[in-house]
Protein backbone atom coordinates (compact mmCIF):
# COMPACT_ATOMS: atom_id res chain seq x y z
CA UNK A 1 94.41 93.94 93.87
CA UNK A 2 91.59 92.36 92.89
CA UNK A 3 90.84 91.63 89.09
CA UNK A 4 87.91 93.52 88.79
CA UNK A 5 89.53 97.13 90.31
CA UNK A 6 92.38 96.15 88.10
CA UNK A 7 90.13 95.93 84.81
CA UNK A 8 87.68 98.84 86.49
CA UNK A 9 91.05 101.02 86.53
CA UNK A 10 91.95 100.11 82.59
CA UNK A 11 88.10 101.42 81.91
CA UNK A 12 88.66 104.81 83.68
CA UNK A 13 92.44 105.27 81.85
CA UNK A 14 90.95 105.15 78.46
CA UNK A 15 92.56 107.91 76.61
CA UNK A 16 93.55 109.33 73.17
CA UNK A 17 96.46 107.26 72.72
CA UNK A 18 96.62 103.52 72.90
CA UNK A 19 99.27 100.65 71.21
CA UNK A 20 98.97 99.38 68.24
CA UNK A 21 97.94 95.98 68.79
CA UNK A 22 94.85 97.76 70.93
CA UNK A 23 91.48 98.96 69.30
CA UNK A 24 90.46 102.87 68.98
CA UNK A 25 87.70 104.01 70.49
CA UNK A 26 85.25 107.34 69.66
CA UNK A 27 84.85 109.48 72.48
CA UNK A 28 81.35 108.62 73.25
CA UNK A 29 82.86 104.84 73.78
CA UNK A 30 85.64 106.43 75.80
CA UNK A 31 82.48 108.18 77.82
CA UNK A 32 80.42 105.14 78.21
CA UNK A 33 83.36 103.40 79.51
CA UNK A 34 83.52 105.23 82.46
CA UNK A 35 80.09 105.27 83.11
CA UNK A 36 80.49 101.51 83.03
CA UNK A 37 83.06 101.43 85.93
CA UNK A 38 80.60 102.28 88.56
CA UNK A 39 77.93 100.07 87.27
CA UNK A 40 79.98 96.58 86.30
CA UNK A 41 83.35 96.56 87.83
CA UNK A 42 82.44 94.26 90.37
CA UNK A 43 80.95 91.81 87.84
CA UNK A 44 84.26 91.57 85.93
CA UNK A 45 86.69 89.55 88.17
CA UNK A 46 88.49 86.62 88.78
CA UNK A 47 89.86 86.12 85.21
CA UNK A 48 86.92 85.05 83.99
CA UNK A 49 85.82 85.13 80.73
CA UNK A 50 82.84 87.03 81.22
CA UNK A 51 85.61 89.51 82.29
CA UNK A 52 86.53 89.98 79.02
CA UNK A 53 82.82 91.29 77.65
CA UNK A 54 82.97 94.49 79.40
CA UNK A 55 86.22 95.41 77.53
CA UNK A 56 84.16 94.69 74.20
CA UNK A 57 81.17 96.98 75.75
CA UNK A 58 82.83 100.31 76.56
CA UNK A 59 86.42 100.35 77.25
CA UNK A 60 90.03 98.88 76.25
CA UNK A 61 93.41 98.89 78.22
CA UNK A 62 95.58 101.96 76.87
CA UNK A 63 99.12 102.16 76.17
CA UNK A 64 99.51 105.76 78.69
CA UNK A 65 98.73 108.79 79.90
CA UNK A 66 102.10 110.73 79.59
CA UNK A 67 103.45 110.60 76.52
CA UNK A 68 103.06 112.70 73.46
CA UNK A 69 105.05 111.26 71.17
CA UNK A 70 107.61 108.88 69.77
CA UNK A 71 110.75 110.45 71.13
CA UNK A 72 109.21 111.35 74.66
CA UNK A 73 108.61 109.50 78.12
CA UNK A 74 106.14 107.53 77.47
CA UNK A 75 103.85 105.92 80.81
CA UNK A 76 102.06 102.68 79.81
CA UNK A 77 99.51 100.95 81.84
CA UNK A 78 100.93 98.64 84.45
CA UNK A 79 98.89 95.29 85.62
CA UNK A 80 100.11 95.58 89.62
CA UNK A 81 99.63 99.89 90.17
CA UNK A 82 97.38 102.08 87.86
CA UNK A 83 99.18 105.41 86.04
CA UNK A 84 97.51 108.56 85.90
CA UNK A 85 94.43 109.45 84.64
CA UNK A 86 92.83 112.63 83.01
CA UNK A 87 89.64 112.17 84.51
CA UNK A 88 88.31 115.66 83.93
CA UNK A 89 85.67 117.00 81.90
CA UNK A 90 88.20 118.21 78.77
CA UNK A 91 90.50 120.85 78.52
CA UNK A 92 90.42 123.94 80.30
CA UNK A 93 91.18 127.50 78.31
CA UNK A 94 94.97 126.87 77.66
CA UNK A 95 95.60 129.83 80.13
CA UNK A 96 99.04 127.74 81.44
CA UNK A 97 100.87 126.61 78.21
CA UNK A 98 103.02 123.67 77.62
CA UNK A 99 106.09 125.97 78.23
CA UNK A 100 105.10 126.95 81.33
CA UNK A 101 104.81 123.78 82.69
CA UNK A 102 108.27 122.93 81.37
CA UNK A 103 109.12 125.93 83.92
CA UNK A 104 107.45 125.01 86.46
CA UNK A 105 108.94 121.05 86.37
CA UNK A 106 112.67 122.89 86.09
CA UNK A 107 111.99 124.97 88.80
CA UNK A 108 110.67 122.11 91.48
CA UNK A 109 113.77 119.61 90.72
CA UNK A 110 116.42 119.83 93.11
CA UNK A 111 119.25 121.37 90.28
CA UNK A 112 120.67 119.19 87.64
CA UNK A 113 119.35 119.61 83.98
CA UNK A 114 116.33 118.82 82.40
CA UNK A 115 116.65 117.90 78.67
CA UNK A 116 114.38 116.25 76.02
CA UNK A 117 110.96 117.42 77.41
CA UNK A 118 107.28 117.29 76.38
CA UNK A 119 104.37 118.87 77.60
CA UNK A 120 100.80 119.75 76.82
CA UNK A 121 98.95 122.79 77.94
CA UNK A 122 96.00 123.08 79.57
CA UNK A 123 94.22 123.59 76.44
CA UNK A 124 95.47 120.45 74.70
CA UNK A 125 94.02 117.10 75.02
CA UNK A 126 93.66 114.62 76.45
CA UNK A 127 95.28 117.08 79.22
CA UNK A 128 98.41 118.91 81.09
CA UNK A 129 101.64 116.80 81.46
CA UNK A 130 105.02 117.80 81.12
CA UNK A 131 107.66 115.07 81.15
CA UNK A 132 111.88 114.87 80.33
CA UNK A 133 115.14 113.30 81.46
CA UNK A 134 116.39 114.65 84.53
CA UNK A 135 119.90 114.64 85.41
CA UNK A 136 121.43 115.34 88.59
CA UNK A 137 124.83 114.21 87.86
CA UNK A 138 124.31 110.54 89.19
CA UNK A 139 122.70 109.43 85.72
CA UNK A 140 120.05 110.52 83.42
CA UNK A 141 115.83 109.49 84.50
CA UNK A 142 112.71 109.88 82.65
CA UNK A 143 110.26 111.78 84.73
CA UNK A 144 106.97 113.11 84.15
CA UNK A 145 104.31 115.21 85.92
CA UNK A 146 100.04 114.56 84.92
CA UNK A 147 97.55 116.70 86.19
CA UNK A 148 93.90 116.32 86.28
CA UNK A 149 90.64 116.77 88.07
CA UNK A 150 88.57 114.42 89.90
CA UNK A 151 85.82 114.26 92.34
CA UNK A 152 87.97 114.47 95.63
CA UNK A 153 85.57 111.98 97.53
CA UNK A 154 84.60 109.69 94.46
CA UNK A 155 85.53 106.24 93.36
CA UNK A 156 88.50 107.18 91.65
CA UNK A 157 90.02 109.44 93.54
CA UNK A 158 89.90 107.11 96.47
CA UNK A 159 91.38 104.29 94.09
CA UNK A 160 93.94 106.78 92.50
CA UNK A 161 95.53 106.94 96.35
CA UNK A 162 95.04 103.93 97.57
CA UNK A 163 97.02 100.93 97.82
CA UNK A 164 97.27 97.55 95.84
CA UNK A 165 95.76 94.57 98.39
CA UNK A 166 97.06 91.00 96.53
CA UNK A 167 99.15 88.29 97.32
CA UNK A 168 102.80 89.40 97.47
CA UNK A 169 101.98 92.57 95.79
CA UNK A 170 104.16 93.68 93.39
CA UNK A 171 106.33 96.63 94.57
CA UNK A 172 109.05 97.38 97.11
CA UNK A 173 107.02 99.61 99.38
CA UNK A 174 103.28 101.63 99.08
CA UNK A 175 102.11 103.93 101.76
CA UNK A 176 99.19 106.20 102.45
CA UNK A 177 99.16 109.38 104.13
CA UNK A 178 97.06 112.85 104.66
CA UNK A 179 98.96 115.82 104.65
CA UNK A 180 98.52 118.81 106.88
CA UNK A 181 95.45 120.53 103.95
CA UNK A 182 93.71 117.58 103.64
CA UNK A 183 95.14 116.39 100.64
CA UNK A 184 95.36 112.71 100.29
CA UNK A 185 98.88 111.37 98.76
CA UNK A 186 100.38 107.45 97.93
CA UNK A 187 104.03 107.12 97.41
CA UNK A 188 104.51 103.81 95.40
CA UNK A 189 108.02 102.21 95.00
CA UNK A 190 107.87 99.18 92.10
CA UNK A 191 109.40 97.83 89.16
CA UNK A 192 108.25 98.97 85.53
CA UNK A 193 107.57 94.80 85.43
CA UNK A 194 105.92 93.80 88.06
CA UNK A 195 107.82 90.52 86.74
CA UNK A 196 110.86 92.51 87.11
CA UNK A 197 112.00 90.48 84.14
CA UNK A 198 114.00 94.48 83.63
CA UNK A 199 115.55 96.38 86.14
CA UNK A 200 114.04 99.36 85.51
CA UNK A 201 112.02 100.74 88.38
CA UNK A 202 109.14 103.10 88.84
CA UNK A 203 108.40 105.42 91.87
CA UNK A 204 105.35 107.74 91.70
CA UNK A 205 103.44 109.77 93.76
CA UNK A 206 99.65 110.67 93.63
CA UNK A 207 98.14 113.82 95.41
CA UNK A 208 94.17 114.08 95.40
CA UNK A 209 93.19 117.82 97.42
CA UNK A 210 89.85 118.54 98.73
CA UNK A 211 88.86 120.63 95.83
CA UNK A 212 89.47 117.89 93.03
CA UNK A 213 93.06 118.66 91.63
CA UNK A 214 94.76 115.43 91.24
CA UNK A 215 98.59 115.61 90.41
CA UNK A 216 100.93 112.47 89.25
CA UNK A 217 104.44 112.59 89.55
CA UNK A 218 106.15 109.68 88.13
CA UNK A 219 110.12 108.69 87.65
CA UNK A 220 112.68 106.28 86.60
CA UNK A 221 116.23 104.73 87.27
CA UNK A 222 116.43 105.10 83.11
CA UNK A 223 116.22 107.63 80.90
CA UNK A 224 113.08 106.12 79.15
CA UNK A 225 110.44 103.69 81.14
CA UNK A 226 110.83 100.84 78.55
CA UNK A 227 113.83 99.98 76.54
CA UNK A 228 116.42 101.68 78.04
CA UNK A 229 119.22 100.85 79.82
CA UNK A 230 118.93 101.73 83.39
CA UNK A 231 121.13 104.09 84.53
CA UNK A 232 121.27 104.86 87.86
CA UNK A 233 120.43 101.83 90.91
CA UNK A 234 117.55 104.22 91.90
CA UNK A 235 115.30 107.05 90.37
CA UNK A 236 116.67 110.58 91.78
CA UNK A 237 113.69 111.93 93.93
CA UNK A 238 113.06 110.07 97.35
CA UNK A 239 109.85 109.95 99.02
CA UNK A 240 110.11 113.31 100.33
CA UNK A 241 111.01 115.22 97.27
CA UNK A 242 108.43 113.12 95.21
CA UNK A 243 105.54 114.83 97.49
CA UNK A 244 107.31 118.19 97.46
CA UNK A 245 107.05 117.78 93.64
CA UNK A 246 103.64 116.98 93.46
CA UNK A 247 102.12 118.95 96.83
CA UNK A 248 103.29 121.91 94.94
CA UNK A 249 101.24 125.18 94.67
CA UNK A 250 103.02 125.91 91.20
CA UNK A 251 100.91 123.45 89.48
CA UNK A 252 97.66 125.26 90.74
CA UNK A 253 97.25 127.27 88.21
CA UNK A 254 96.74 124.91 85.48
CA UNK A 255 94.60 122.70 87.68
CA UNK A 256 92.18 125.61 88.48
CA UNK A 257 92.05 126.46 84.43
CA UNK A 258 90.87 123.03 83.92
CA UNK A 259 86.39 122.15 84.55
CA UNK A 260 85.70 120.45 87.82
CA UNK A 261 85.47 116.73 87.27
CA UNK A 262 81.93 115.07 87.53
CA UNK A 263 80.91 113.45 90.93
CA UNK A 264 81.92 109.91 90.40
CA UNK A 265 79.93 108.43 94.30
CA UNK A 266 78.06 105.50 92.81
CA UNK A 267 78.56 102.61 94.83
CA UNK A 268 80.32 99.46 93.47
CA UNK A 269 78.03 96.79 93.19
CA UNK A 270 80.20 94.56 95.59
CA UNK A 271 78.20 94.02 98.51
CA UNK A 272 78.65 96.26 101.96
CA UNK A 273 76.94 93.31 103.90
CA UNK A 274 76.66 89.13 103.92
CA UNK A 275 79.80 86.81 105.09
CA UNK A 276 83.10 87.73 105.18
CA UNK A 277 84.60 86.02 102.39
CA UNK A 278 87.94 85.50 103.92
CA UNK A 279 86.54 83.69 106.92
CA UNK A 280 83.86 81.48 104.61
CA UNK A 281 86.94 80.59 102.07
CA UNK A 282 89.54 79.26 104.59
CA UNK A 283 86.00 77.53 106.17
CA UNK A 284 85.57 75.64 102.61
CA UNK A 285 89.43 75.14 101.89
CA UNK A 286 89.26 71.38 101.52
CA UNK A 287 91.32 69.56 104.75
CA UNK A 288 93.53 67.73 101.76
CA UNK A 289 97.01 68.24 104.33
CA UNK A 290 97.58 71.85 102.65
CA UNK A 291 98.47 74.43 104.78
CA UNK A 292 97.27 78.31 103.70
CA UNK A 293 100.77 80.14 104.27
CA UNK A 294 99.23 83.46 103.50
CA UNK A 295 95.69 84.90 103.50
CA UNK A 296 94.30 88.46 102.81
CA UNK A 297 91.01 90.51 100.91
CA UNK A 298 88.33 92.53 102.18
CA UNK A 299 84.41 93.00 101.55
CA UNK A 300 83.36 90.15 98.73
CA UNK A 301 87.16 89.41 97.83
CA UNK A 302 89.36 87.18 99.39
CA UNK A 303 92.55 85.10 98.39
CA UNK A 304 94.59 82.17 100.40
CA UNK A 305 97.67 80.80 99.18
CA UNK A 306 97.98 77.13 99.47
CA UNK A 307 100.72 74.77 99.72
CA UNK A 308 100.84 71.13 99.76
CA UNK A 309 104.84 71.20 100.24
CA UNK A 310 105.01 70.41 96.18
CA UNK A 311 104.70 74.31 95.18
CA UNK A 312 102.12 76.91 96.26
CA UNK A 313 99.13 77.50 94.79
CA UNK A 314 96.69 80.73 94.69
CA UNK A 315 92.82 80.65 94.89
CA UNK A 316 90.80 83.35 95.43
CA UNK A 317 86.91 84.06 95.58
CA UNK A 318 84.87 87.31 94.53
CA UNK A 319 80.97 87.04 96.13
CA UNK A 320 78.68 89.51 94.75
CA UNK A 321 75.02 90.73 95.02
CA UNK A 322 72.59 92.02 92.06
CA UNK A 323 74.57 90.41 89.47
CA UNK A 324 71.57 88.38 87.87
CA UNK A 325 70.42 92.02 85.30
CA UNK A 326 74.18 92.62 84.16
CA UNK A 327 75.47 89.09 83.54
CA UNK A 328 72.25 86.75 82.24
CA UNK A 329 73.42 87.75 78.73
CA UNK A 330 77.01 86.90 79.52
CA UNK A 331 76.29 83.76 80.66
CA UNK A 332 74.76 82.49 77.64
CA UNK A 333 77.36 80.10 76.98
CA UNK A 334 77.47 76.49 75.61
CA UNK A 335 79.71 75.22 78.78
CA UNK A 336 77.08 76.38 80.88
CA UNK A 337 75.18 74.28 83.11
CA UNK A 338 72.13 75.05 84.55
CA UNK A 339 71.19 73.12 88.04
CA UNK A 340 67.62 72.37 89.15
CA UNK A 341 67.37 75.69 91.12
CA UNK A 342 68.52 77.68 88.23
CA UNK A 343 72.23 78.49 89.29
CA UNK A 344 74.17 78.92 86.42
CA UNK A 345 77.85 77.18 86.59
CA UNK A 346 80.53 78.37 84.29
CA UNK A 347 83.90 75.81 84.36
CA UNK A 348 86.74 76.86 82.48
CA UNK A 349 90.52 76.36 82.14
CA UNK A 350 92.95 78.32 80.83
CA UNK A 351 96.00 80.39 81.14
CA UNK A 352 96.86 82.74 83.23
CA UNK A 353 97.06 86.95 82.59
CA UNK A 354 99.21 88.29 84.60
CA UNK A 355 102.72 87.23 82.53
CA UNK A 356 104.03 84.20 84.67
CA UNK A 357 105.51 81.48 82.96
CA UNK A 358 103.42 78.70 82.16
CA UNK A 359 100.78 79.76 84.96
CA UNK A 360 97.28 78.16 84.17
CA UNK A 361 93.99 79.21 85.65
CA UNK A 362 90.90 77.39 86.85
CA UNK A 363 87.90 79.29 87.74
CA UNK A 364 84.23 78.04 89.02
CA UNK A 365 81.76 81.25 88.60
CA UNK A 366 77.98 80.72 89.69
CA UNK A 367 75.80 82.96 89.02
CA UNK A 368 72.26 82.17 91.17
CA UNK A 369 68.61 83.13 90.67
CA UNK A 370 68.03 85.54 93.12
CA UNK A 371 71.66 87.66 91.41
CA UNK A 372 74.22 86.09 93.68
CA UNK A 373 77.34 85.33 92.24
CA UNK A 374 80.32 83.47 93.46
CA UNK A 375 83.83 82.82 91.55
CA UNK A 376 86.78 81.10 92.72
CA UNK A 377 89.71 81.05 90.33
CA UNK A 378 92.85 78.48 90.93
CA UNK A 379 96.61 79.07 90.03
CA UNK A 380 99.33 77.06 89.89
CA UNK A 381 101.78 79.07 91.46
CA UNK A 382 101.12 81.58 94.51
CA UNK A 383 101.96 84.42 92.74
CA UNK A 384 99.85 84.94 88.86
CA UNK A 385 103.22 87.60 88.22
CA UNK A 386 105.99 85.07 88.94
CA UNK A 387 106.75 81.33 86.94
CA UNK A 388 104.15 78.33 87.65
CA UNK A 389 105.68 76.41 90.59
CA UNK A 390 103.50 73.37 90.49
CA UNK A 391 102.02 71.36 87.10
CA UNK A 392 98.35 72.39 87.81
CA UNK A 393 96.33 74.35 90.30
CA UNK A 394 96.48 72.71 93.98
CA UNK A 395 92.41 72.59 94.20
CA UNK A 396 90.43 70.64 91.28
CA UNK A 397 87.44 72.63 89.15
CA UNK A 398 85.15 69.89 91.15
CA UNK A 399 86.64 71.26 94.26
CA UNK A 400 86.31 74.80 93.15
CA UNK A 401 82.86 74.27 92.06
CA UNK A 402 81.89 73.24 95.47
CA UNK A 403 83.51 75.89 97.66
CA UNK A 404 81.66 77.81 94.97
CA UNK A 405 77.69 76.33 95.06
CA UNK A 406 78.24 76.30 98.71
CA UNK A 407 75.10 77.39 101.02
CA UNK A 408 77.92 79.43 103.39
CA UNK A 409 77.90 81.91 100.82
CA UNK A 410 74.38 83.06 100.90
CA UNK A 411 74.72 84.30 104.67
């Protein structure tokens, strides 16, 4: 997935709980936030640090959706698959209490027991969940259930079902499907670490219906998501029970008692026309006796993993239109150069965010007159989640800053 949906997504989750190490926002920040989304989150990509300004501006990544508590489940934020969201406009009128929803999880799991729960009611904030440790004999697994409302053809419903595109993505298996009503529904098999430096894994499904209701149904092969031991080789429900679980009428009720979400159709400021940046990347991959052993992207994002036979090595391009309004503040920065046409050319090395051992980053992001913007990042390993498999990136920043500045890019 592409950094800027990833960071986009961390906007939109913005909640009432976050970790400690993570700074609290008032609601009106948690508001402008998602207003931001639509606006910026194509201008925050690549690992960039102009990526990092929007963060400051109206949003921060958040420790969860799910849990309530200290001694509950507790669903944090994941860098490979967004969690649920409450993306509604507040709580409804508490009509369906957290008890209820306690009955209804009990009464959708296939027998077993269902101890140590926690819920919220559709009065409460930041929204209905219900979550426990289900046992079906075979070992004890936190699962939890989050429901919400969205705008059934808006941004994030379409994001909330669809599936991670990166390099060697990280999770067993992800698939898309519409069911017989229309609803929309991903079933995604990972690892709580996308490093899987644990063995705990995650499987969750996400059901978005034509009238808004969005339902998350997440579980694990532990009885708590982090710091547990696991406890079974596989969470209990398969892919069929998981979408039994959340295509469920029960949960109707409290989805109807909470407010429509607000239309969320702006278009991302990506651009829907100019060269396809897959076919314009590979074009500028210098000839240097590399060979690209995997390729992918779509629209303005592409990514090509190179390798020279000494270790691969990731690079990957976003190219943008109508950036020149939201980023000529954020590129107000000493290491910037400015060439005779006025294209702005930001160098910069540095590590790399996605958790891999001693991966390093160099990105080349131009930002031109007329609001064009090109940024090419390079990794030293060909996957930012796993260990660095080479000492530095495969392409140089004076290579990077030429696929960047390249005419190819302006169609």
């Amino acid at each position: 997935m592409p950094f800027e949906d990833e960071l986009g997504g961390a906007l939109r989750r913005v909640g009432n709980e976050f970790d400690a190490d993570r700074q609290a926002l008032a609601e009106a920040g948690e508001q402008r936030g998602r207003r931001l989304v639509a606006r910026r989150r194509a201008a925050v990509v690549g690992g960039s640090a102009l990526a990092l300004a929007v963060i400051g501006a109206g949003g921060a990544y958040t420790g969860g959706l799910f849990g309530t508590g200290s001694t509950g489940v507790h669903a944090a934020s994941s860098p490979t698959e967004p969690k649920g969201e409450t993306l509604g406009r507040g709580p409804g009128s508490g009509a369906v209490t957290a008890d209820q929803l306690v009955g209804v999880l009990k009464q959708l799991l296939p027998g077993g027991t269902l101890t140590g729960t926690e819920a919220r009611g559709t009065g409460d904030q930041p929204g209905p969940m219900v979550s426990g440790v289900y046992d079906d004999g075979k070992g004890g697994a936190a699962v939890s259930v989050g429901l919400s409302r969205v705008d059934p053809k808006g941004q994030d419903a379409d994001a909330a079902v669809s599936c991670a595109e990166e390099p060697r993505a990280q999770y067993d298996a992800c698939e898309t499907s519409t069911l017989p009503d229309g609803s929309r529904l991903k079933v995604f098999q990972g690892h709580e670490y996308p490093d899987r430096r644990e063995p705990t894994k995650r499987w969750l499904a996400v059901l978005v219906t034509d009238q808004g209701f969005r339902v998350d149904v997440q579980e694990w092969n532990a009885p708590a998501e982090k710091g547990a031991p696991v406890s079974r080789p596989q969470p209990p429900l398969d892919k069929g029970r998981l979408t039994e679980v959340a295509a469920s009428p029960l949960w109707h009720p409290a989805l109807n008692d909470l407010p429509a979400a607000a239309q969320d159709r702006q278009q991302p400021l990506a651009p829907s026309t100019g060269p396809d940046a897959g076919a314009v990347l590979r074009e500028l991959l210098p000839k240097n006796g590399a060979t690209v052993t995997e390729k992918g992207g779509k629209a303005g994002y592409a990514y090509a993993v190179l390798d020279d036979g000494r270790g691969g090595s990731l690079v990957q391009v976003n190219a943008q239109t109508g950036m020149g309004e939201l980023l000529a503040g954020q590129f107000a920065n000493l290491q910037t150069t400015v060439l005779g046409d006025g294209t702005k050319v930001l160098a910069e090395k540095k590590g790399g965010e996605k958790g891999g051992k001693g991966v390093v980053m160099w990105t080349v992001d131009t930002l031109r007159p007329d609001g064009r913007r090109v940024v090419v990042s390079a990794f030293n390993t060909a996957d930012q989640n796993k260990a660095a498999t080479r000492a530095e990136p495969l392409l140089t920043i004076e290579q990077l800053r030429q696929i960047a500045l390249d005419p190819k890019w302006l169609g």
